[in-house]
Protein backbone atom coordinates (compact mmCIF):
# COMPACT_ATOMS: atom_id res chain seq x y z
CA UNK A 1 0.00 0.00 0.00
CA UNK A 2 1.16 3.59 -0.58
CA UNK A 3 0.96 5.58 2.36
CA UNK A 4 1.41 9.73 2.59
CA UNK A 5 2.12 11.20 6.05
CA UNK A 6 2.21 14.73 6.14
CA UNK A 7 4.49 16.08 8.58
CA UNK A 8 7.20 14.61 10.18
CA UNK A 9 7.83 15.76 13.33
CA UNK A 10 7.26 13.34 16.85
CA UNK A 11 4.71 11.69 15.51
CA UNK A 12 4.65 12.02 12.10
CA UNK A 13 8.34 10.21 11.53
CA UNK A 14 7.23 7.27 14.15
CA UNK A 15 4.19 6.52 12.70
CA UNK A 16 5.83 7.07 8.75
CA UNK A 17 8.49 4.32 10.06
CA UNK A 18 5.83 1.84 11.42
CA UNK A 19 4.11 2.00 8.17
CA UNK A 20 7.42 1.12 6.38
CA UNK A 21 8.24 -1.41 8.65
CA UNK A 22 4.77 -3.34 8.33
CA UNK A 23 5.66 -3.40 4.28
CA UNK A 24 3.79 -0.25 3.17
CA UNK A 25 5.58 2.28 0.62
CA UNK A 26 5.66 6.00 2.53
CA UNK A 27 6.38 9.29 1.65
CA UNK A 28 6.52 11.87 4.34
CA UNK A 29 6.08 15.36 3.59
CA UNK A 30 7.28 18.11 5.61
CA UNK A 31 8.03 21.85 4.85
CA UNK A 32 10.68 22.40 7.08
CA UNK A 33 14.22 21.84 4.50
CA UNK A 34 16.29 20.99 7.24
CA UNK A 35 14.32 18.23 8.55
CA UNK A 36 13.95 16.54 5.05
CA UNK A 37 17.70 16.73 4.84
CA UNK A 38 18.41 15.16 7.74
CA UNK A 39 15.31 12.42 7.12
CA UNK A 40 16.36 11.78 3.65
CA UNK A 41 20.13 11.00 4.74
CA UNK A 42 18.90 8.09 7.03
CA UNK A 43 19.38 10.61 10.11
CA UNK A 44 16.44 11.45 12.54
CA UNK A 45 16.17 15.31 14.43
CA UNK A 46 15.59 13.71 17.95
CA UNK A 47 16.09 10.75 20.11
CA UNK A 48 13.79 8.03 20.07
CA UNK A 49 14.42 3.70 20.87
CA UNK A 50 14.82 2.26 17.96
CA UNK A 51 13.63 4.86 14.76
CA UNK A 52 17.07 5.59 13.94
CA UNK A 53 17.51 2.38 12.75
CA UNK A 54 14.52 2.18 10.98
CA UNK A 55 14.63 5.46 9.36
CA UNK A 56 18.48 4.71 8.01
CA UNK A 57 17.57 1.12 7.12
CA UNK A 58 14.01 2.16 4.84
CA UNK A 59 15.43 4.98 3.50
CA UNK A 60 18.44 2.91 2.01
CA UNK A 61 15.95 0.26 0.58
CA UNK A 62 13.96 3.65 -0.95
CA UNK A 63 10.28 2.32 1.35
CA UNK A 64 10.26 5.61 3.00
CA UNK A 65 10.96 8.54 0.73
CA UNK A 66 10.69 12.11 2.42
CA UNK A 67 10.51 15.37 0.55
CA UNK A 68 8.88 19.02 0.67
CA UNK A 69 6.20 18.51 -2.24
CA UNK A 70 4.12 15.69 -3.77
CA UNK A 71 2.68 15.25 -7.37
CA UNK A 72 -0.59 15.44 -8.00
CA UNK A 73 -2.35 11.37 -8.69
CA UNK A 74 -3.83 10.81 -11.76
């Protein structure tokens, strides 16, 4: 399934790496540059068990994709 979470802050990066974990394609929006940098490079902005890994090891494999805009669907 393709899933969109908008914002990803505290709970919008948990809840985009749960979704990715359980096999679902994400992309998580967020307006803030600095925090799509640091997303995108497999880095997270705050401490928290666990998502680090996640977040570095679904952005490699390309399930979680974060970014500032999103194409319109057909």
């Amino acid at each position: 399934m393709n899933i969109s979470v908008i914002g990803c802050g505290r709970l919008g990066i948990p809840y985009a790496a749960g979704m990715a974990i359980g096999g679902n394609e994400v992309l998580g929006l967020d307006v803030a540059p600095a925090i799509v940098r640091t997303l995108s490079s497999g880095r997270v902005p705050f401490s928290e068990p666990g998502l680090a890994e996640a977040i570095a090891r679904h952005v490699d494999f390309r399930v979680l994709v974060v970014g500032r805009r999103c194409r319109r669907g057909r």
